[in-house]
Every structure is written in structure tokens, then in C-alpha cells.
N, C-alpha and C. Protein backbone atom coordinates (compact mmCIF):
# COMPACT_ATOMS: atom_id res chain seq x y z
N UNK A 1 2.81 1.42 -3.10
CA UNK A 1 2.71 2.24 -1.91
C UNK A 1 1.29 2.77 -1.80
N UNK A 2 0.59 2.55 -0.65
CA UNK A 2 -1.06 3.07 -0.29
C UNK A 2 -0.95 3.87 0.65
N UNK A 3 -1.07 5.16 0.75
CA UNK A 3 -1.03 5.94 1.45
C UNK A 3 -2.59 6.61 2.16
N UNK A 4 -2.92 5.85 3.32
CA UNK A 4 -4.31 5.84 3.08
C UNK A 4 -4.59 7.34 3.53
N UNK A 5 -4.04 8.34 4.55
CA UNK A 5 -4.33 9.68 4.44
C UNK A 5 -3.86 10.80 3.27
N UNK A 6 -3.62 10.47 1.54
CA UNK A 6 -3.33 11.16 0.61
C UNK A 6 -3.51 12.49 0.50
N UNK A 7 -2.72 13.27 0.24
CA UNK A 7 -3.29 14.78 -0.40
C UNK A 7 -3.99 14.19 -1.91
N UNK A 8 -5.02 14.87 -2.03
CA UNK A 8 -5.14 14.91 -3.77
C UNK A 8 -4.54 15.71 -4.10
N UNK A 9 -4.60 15.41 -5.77
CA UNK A 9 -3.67 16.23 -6.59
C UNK A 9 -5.10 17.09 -7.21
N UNK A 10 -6.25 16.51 -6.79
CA UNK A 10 -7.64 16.79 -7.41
C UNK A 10 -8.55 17.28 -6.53
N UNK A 11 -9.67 17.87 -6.50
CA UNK A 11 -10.76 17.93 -5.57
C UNK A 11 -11.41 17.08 -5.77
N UNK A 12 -11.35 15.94 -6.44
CA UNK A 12 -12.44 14.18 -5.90
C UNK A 12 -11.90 13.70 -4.96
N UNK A 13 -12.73 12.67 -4.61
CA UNK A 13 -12.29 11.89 -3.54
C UNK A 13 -12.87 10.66 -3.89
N UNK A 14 -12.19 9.65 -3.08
CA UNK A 14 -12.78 8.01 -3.66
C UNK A 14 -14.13 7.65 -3.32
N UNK A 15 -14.63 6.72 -3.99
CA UNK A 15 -16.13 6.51 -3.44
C UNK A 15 -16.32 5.48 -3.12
N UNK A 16 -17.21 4.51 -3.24
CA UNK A 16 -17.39 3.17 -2.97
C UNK A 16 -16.51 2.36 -3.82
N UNK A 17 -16.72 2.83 -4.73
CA UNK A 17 -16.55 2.30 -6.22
C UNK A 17 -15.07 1.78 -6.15
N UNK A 18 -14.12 2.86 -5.66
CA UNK A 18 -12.87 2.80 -5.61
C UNK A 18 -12.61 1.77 -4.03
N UNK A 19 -13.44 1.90 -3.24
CA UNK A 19 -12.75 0.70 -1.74
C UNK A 19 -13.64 -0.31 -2.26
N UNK A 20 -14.45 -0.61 -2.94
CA UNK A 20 -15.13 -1.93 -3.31
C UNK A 20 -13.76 -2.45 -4.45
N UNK A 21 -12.93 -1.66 -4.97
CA UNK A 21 -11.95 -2.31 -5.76
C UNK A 21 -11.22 -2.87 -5.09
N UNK A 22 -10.76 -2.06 -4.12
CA UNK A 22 -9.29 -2.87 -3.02
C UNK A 22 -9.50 -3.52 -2.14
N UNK A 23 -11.04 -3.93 -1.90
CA UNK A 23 -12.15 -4.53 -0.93
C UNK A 23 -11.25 -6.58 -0.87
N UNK A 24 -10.28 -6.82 -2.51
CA UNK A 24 -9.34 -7.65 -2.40
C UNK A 24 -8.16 -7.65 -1.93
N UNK A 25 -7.24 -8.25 -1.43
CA UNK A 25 -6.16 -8.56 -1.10
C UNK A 25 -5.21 -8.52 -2.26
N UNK A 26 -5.63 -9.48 -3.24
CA UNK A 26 -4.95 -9.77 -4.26
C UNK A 26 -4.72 -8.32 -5.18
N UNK A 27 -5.91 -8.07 -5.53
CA UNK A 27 -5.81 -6.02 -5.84
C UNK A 27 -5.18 -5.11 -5.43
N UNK A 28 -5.71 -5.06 -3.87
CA UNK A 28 -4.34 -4.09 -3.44
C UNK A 28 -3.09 -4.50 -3.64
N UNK A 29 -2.48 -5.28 -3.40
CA UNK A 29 -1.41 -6.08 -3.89
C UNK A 29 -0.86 -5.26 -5.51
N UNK A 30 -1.71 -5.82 -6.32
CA UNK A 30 -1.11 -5.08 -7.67
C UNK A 30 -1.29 -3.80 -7.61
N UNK A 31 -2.39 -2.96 -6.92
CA UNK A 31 -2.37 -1.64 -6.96
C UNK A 31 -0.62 -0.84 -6.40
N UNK A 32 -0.30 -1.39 -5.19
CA UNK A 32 0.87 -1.65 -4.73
C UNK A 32 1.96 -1.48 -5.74
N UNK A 33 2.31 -2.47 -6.31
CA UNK A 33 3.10 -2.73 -7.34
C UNK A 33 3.47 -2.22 -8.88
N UNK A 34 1.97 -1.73 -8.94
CA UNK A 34 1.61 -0.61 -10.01
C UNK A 34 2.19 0.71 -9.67
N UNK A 35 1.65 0.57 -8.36
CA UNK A 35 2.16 2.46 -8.10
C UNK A 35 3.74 2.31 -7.24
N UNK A 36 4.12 1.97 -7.08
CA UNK A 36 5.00 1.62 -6.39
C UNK A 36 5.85 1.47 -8.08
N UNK A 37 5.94 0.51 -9.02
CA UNK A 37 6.74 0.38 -10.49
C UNK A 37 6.63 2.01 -10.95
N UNK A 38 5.40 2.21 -11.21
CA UNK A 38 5.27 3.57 -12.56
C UNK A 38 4.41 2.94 -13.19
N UNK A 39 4.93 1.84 -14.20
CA UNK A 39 4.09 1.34 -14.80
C UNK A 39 4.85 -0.45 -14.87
N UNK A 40 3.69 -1.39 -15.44
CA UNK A 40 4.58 -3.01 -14.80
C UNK A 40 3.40 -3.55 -16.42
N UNK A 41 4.30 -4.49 -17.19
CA UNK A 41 3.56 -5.39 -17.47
C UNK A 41 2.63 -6.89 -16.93
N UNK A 42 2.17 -7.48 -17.59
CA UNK A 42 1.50 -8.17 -16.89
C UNK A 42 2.41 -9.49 -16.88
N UNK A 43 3.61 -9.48 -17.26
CA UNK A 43 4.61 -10.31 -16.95
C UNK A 43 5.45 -10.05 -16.07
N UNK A 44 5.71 -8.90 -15.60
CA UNK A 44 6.40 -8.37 -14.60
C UNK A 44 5.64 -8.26 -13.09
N UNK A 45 4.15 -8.53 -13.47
CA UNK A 45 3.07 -8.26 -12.41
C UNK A 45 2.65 -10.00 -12.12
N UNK A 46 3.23 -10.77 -12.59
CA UNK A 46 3.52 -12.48 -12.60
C UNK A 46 4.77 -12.81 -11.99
N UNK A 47 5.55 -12.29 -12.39
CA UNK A 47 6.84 -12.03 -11.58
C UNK A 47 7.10 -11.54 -10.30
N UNK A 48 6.05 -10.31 -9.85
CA UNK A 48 6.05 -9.61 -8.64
C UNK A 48 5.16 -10.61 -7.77
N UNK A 49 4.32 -11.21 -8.01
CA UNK A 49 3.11 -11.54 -7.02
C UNK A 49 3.42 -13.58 -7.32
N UNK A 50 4.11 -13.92 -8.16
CA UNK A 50 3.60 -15.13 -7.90
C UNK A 50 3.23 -16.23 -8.91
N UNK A 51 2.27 -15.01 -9.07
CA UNK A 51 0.60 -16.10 -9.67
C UNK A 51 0.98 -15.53 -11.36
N UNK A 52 0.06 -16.88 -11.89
CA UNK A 52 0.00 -16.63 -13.38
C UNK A 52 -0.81 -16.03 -14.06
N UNK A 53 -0.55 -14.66 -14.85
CA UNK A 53 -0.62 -14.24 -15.04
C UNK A 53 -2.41 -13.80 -15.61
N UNK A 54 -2.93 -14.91 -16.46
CA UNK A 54 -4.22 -15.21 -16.47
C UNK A 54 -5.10 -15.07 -15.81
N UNK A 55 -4.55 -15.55 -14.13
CA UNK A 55 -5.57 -15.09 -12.88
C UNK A 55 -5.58 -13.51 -12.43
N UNK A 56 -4.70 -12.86 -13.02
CA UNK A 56 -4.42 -11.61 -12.69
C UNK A 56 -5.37 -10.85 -13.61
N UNK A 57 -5.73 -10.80 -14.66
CA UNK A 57 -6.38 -10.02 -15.38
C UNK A 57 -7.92 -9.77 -15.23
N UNK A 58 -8.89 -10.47 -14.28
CA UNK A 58 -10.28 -10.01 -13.63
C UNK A 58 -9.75 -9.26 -12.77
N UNK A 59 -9.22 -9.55 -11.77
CA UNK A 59 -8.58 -8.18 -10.93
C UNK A 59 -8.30 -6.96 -11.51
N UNK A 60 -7.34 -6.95 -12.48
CA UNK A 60 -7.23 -5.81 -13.35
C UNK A 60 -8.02 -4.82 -13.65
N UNK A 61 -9.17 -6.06 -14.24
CA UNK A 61 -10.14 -5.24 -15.19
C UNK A 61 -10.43 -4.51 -13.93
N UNK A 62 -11.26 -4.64 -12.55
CA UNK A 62 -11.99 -4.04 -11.78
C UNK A 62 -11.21 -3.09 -11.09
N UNK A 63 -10.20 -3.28 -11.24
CA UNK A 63 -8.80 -1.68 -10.93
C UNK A 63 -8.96 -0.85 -12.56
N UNK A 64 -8.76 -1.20 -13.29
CA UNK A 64 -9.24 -0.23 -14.56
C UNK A 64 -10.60 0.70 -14.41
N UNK A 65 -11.43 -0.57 -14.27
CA UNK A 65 -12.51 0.13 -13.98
C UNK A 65 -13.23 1.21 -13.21
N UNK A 66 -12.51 0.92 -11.88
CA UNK A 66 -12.21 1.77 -10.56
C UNK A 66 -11.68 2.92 -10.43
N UNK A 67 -10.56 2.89 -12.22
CA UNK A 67 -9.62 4.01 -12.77
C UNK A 67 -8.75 4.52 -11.50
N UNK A 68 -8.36 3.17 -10.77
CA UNK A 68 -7.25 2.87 -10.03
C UNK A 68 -6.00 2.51 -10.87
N UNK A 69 -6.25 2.12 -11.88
CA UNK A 69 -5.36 1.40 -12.89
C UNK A 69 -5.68 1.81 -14.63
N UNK A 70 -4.75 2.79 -14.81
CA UNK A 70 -4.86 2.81 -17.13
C UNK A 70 -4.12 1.94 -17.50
N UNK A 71 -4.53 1.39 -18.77
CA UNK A 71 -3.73 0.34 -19.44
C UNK A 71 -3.85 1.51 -20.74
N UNK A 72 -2.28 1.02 -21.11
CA UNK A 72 -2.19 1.54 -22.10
C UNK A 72 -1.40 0.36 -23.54
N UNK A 73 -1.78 0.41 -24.61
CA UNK A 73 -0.95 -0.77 -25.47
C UNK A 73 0.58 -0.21 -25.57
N UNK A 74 1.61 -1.31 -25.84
CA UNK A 74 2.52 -0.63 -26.22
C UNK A 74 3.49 -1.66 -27.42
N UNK A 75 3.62 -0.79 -28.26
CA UNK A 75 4.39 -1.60 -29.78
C UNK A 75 5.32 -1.64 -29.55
N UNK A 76 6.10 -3.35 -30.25
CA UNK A 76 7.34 -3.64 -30.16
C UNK A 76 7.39 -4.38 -30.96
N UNK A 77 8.87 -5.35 -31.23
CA UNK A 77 8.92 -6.04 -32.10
C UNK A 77 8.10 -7.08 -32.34
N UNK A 78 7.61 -7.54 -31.26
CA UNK A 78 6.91 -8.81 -31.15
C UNK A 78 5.23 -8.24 -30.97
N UNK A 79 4.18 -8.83 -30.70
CA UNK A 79 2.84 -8.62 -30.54
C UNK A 79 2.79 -7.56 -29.57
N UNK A 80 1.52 -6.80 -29.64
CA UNK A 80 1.73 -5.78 -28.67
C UNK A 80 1.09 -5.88 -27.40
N UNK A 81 1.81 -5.14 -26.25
CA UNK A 81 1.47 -5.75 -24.61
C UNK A 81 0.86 -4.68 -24.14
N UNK A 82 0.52 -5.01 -22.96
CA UNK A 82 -0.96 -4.24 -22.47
C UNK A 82 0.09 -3.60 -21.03
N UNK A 83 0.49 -2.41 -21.19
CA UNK A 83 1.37 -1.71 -19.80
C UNK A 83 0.00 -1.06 -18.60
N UNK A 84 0.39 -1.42 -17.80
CA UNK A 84 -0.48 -0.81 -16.29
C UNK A 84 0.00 0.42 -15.79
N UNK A 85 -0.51 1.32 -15.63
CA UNK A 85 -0.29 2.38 -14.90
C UNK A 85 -0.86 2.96 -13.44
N UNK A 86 -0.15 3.70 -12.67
CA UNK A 86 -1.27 3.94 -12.06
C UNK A 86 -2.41 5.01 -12.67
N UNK A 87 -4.08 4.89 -12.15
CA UNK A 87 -4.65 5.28 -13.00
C UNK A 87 -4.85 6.82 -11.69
N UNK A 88 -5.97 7.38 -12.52
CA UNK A 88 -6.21 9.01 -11.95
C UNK A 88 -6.93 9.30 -10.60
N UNK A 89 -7.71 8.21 -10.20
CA UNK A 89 -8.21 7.82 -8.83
C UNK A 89 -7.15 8.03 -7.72
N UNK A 90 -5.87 7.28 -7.95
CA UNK A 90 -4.87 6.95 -7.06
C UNK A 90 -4.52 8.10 -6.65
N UNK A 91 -4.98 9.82 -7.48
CA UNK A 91 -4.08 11.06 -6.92
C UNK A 91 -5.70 11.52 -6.04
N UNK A 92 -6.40 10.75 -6.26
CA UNK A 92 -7.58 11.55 -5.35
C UNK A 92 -7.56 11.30 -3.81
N UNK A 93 -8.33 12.40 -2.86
CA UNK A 93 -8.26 12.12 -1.43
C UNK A 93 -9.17 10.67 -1.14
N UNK A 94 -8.75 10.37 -0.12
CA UNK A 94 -9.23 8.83 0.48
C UNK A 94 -9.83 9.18 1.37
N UNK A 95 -10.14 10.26 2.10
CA UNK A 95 -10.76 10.70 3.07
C UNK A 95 -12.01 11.19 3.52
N UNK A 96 -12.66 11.42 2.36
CA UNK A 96 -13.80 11.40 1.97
C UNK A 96 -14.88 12.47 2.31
N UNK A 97 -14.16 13.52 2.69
CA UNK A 97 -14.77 14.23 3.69
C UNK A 97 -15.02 13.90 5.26
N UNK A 98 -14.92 13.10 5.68
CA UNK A 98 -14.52 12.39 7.15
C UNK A 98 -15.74 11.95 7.65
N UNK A 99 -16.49 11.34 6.65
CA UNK A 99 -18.03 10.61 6.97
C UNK A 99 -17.52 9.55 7.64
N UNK A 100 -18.43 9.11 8.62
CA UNK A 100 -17.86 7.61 9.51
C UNK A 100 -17.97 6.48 8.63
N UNK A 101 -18.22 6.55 7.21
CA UNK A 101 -18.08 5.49 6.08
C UNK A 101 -16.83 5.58 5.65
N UNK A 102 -15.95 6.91 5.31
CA UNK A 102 -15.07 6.85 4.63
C UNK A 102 -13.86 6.82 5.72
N UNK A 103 -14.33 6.55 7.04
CA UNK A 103 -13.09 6.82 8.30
C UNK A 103 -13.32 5.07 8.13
N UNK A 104 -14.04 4.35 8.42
CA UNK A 104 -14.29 2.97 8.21
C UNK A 104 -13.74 2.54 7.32
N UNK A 105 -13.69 3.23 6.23
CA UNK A 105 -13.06 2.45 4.47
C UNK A 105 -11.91 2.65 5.22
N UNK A 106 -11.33 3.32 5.33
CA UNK A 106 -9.75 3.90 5.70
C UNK A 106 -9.24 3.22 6.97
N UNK A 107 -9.99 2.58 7.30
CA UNK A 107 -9.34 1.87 8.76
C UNK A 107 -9.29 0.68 8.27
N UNK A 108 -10.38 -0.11 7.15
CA UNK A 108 -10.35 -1.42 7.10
C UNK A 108 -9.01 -1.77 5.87
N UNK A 109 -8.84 -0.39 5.58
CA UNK A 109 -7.46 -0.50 4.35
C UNK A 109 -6.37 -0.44 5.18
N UNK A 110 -6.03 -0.21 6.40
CA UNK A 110 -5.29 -0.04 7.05
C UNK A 110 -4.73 -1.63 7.61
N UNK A 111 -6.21 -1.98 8.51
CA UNK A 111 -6.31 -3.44 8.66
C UNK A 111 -5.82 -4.59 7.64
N UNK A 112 -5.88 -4.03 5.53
CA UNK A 112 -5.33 -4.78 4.85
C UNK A 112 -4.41 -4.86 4.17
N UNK A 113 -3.83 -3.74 5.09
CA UNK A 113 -2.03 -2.92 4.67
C UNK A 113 -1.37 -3.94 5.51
N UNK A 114 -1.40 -3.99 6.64
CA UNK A 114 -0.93 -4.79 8.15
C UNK A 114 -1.02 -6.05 7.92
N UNK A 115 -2.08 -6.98 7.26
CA UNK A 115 -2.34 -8.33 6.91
C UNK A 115 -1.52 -8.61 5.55
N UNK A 116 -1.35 -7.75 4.99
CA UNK A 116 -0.69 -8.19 3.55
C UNK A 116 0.75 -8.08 4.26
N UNK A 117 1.04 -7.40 5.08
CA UNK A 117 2.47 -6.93 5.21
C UNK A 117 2.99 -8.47 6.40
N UNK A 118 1.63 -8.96 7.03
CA UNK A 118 1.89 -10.17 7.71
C UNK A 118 2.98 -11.40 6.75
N UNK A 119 1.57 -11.26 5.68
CA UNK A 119 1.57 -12.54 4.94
C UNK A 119 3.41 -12.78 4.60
N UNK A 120 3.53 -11.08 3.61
CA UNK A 120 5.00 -10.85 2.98
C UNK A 120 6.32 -11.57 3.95
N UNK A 121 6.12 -11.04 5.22
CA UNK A 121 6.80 -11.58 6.33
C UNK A 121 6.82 -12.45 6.50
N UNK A 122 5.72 -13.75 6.80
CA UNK A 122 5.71 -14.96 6.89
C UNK A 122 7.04 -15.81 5.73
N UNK A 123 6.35 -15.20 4.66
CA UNK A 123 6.68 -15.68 3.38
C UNK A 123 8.30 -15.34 3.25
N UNK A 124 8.59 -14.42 3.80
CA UNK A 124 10.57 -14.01 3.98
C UNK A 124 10.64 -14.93 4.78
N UNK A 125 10.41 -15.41 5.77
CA UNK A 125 10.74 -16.10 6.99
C UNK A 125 10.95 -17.37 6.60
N UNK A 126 9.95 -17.77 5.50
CA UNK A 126 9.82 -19.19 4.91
C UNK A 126 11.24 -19.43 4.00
N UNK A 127 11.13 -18.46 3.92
CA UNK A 127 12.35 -18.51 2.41
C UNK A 127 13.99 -18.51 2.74
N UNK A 128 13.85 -17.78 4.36
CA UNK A 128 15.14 -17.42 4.93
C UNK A 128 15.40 -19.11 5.50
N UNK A 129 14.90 -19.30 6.10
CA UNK A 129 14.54 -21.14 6.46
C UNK A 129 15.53 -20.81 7.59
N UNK A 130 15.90 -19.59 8.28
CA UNK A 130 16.67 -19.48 9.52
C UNK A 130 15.96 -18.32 10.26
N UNK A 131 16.68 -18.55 11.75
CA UNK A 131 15.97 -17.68 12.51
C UNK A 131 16.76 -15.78 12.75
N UNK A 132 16.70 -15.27 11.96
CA UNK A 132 17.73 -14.74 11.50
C UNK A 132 16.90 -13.29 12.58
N UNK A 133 16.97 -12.44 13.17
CA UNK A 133 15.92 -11.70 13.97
C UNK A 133 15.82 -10.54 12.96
N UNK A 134 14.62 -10.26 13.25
CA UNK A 134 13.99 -9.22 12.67
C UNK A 134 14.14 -7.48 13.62
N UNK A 135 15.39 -6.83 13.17
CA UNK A 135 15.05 -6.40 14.68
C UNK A 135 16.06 -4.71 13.85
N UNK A 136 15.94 -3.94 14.49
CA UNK A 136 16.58 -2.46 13.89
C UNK A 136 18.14 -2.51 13.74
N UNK A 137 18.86 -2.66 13.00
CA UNK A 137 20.08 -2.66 12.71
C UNK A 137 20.81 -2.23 11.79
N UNK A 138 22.04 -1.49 11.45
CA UNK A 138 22.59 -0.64 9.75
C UNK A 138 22.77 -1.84 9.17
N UNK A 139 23.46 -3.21 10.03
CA UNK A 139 23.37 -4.46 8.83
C UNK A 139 22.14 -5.38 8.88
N UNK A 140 21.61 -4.97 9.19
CA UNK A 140 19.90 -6.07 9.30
C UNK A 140 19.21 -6.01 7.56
N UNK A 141 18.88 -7.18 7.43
CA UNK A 141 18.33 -7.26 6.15
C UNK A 141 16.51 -6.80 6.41
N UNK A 142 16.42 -6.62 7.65
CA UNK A 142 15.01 -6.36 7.50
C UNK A 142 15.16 -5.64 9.29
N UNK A 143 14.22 -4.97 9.60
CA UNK A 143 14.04 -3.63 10.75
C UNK A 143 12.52 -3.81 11.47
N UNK A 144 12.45 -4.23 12.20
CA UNK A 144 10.58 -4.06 12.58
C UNK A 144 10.97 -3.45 13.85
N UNK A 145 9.80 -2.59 13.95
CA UNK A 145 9.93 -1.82 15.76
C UNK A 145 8.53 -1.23 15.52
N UNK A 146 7.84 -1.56 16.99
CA UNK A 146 6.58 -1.36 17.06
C UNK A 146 6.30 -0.95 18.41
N UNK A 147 6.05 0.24 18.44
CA UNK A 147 6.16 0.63 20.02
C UNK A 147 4.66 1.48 20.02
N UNK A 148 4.47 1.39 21.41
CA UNK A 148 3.43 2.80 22.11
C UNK A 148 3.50 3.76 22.82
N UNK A 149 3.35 4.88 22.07
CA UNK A 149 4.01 6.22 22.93
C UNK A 149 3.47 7.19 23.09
N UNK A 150 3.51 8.07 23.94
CA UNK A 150 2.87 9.46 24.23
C UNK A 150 3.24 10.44 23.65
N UNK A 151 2.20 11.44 22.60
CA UNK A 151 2.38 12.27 21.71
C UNK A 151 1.85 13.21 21.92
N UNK A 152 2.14 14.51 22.44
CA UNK A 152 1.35 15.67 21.88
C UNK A 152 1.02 16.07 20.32
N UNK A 153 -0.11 17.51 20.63
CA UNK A 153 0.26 17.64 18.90
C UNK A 153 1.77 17.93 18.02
N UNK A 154 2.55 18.44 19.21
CA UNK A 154 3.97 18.98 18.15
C UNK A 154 4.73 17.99 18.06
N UNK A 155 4.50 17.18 19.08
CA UNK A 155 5.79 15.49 18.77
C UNK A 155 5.07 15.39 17.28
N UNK A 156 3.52 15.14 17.32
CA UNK A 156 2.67 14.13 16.15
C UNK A 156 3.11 14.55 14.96
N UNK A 157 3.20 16.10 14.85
CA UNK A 157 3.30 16.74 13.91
C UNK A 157 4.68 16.69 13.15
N UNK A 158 5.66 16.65 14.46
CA UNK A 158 7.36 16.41 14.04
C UNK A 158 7.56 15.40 13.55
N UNK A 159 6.23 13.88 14.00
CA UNK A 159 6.43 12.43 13.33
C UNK A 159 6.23 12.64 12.17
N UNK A 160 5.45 12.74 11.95
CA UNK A 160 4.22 13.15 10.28
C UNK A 160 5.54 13.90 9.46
N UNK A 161 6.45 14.75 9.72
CA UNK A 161 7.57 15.45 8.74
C UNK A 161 8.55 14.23 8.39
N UNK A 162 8.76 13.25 9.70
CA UNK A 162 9.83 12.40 10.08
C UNK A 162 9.58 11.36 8.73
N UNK A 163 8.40 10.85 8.70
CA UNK A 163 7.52 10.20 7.62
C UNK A 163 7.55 10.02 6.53
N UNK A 164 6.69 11.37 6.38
CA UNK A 164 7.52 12.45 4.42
C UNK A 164 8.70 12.18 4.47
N UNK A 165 9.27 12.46 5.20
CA UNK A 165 10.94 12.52 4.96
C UNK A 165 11.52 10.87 4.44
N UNK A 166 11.23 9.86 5.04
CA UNK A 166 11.51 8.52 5.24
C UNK A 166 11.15 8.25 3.00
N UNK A 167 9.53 8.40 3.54
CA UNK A 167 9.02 8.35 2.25
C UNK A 167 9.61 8.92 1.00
N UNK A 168 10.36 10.21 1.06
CA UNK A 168 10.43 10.58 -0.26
C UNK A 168 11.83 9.90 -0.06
N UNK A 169 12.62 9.35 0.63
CA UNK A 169 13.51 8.63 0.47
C UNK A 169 13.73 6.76 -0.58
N UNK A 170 12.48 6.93 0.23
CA UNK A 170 12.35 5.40 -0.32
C UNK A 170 11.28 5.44 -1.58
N UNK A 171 10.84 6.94 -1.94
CA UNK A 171 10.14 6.88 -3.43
C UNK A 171 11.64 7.25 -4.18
N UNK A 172 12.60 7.68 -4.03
CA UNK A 172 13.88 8.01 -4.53
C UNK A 172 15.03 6.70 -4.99
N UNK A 173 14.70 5.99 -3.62
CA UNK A 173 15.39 4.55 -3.78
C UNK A 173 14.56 3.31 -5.03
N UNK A 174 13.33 4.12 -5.37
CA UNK A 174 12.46 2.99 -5.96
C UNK A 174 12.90 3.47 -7.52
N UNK A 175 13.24 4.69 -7.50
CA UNK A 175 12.87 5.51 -9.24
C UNK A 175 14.78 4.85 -9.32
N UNK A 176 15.52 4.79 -8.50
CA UNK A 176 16.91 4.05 -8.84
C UNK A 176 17.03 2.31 -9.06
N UNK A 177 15.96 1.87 -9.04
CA UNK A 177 15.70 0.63 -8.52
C UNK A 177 17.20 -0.60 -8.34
N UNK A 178 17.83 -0.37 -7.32
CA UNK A 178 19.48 -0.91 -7.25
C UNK A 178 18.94 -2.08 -6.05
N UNK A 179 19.82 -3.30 -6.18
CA UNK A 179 19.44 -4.01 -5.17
C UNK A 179 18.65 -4.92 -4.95
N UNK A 180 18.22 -5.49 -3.88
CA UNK A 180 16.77 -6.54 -3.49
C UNK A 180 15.64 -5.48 -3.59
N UNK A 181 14.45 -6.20 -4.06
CA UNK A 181 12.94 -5.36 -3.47
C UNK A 181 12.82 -5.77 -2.24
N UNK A 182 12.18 -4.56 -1.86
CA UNK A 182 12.16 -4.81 0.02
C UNK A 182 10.86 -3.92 0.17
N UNK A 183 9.57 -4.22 1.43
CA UNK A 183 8.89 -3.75 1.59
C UNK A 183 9.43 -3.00 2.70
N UNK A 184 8.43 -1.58 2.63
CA UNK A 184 8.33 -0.39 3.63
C UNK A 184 7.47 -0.39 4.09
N UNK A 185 7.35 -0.66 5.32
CA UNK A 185 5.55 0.39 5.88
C UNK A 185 6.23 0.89 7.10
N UNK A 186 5.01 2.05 7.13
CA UNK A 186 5.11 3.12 8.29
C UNK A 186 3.91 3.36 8.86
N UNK A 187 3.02 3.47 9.89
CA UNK A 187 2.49 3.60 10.68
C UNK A 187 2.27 3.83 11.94
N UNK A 188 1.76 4.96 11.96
CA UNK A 188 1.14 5.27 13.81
C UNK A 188 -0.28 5.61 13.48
N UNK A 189 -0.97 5.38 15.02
CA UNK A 189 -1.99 5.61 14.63
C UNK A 189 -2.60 5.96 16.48
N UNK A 190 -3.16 6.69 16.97
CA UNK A 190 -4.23 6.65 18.85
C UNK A 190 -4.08 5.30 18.91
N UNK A 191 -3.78 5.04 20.12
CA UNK A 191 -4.10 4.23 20.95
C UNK A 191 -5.48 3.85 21.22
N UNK A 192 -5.95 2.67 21.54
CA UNK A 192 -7.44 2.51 21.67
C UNK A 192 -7.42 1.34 22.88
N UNK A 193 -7.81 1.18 23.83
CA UNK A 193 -7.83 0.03 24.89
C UNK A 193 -9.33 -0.90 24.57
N UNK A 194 -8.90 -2.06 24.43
CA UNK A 194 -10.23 -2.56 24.31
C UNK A 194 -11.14 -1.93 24.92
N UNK A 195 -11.09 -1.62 26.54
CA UNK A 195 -12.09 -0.92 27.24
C UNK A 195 -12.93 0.64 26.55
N UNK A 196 -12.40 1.46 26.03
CA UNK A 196 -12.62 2.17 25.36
C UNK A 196 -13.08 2.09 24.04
N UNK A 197 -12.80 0.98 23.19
CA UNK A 197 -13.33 0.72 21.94
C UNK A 197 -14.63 -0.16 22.47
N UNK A 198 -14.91 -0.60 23.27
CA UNK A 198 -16.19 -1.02 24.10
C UNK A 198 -16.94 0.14 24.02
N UNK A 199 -16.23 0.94 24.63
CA UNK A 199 -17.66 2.18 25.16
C UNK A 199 -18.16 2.72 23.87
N UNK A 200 -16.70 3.07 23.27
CA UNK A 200 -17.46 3.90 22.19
C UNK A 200 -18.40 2.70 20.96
N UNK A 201 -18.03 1.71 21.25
CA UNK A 201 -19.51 1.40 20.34
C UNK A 201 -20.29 1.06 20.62
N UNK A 202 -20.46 0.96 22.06
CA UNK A 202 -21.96 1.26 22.72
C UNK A 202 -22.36 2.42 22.98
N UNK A 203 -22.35 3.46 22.29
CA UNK A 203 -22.37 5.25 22.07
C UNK A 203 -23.68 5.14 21.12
């Protein structure tokens, strides 16, 4: 789960350092899965994404590094394995103080929340091998609704509770983990008309 407007739990905030980490697809992806698990081995993080496991560990390192991601060892009967956590970065603000760099980082993570969430979709669709609709229902295996609407501040504000609310539901459904994995996203965001995203970047 990437929550790109975060409270910190800290007074830092991310820097380059930290959107040059998720600056991948494949990264955010495990960052995802990391924070979204608690903590995932790197067999379980082979299991989640796909890919073998080997190709996963340069990514890693540069989420460790980023201290997006702690590894910690852990003993067992057999050789000992390397557990992922999320690391101490992940509780910091993303917002950056609201420099038009860190509103940019935060839009283009947005842009690779929406593209990953494409791909996932494609990839159900492939797998369902039927045309099964994607559409809001109590028996629907999957819900999409994407609308444009007129908000004051107290609707925006009543969405934003509506949200939290959704969310601590489905961080509740994750710590039970019962069932299929299923992705969540939530998003609103202003309206922008091409015509207007014209002007303003000729400003």
C-alpha cells in the first residue's frame, strides 16, 4: 500500500534519494508487498511478483538503501533467510514541504500507482480468459468505478474520512489474511482539462 499524501510518524520527509528508489516499477511493486505483508521473504516476494528471485535482490538492495526496506536475518532449522521489512522512510511525509519538486515526485508516483494497477488488471483479465465485467457489485470478484464530480471543501473532506475508513478496513482484512489477494486502490484527485493544463504550463 503507497499512500502518496502520508502523515509521518516523524518530522523527515523523503528526498530524492527515496523517489529515485521507486523511480522503478518493479520496486514499487515490492515496496507494495513489503508494506502491504509486514514483513515477506524473498521467496514469498518470488511468489508475489512472478520473477525469480535472483532478479529481485538489486532492487532490494536500492530499497534498503533508500531505508524504504530493513532486512533483518532470521534462524531456523535450515540456513538462515534474509526477512524484508518495511523500513523507517516509509513512516516519513512524501510531501516534502510542497516544493513544485516534491508535488512532481508525488504526481509521477501517482502516474505509477495507476500504470502498475493497469498492468495487474490486464494480467486478471488474461488469466480470467472470459469477459466477465468489471463493474460494482456485493458478488463481483472485482469493482472499478471512475467518475467526475463536483466537490466542495466539506463533500472533499467527508471523501477523505470515507477513505480512512475504506482503508483501515482493508489494512484489517490484510493483518487476517483469509481468501484471494486482491488489489485496492483509491483515488481522487482536481480535475484538469487539457485546456487548462496548457495554460498553466505556459505560466
Amino acid at each position: 500500500m503507497i499512500n502518496i499524501n502520508s502523515s509521518p510518524t516523524t518530522g523527515k520527509s523523503w528526498t530524492s534519494l527515496q523517489w529515485d528508489a521507486i523511480s522503478s516499477a518493479h520496486r514499487l511493486q515490492l515496496l507494495q508487498f513489503i508494506e502491504g505483508a509486514g514483513k515477506a521473504s524473498i521467496k514469498e516476494l518470488s511468489a508475489w511478483t512472478g520473477r525469480a528471485g535472483t532478479s529481485l535482490y538489486p532492487h532490494l538492495e536500492i530499497l534498503e538503501a533508500a531505508e524504504l526496506v530493513a532486512v533483518e536475518v532470521e534462524m531456523g532449522r535450515g540456513r538462515p533467510r534474509r526477512i524484508y521489512r518495511p523500513g523507517v522512510a516509509v513512516g516519513w511525509s512524501r510531501n516534502s514541504g510542497g516544493t513544485a519538486n516534491s508535488n512532481d515526485s508525488a504526481i509521477s508516483l501517482g502516474v505509477q500507482l495507476l500504470s502498475d494497477l493497469a498492468l495487474r488488471l490486464r494480467r486478471w483479465g488474461k488469466a480470467r480468459g472470459t469477459k466477465s465485467s468489471v463493474v460494482a457489485g456485493p458478488d463481483r470478484s472485482a469493482a472499478l468505478i471512475s467518475e467526475t464530480t463536483w466537490l466542495d471543501d466539506d463533500q472533499r473532506e467527508q471523501v477523505n474520512v470515507m477513505v480512512d475508513e475504506l482503508m483501515a478496513f482493508v489494512r484489517t482484512a490484510r493483518e487476517q489474511r483469509r481468501g484471494k489477494r486482491h488489489n485496492v486502490a483509491v483515488y481522487h484527485f482536481p480535475d484538469i482539462t487539457l485546456r487548462e493544463a496548457r495554460d498553466g504550463a505556459a505560466e
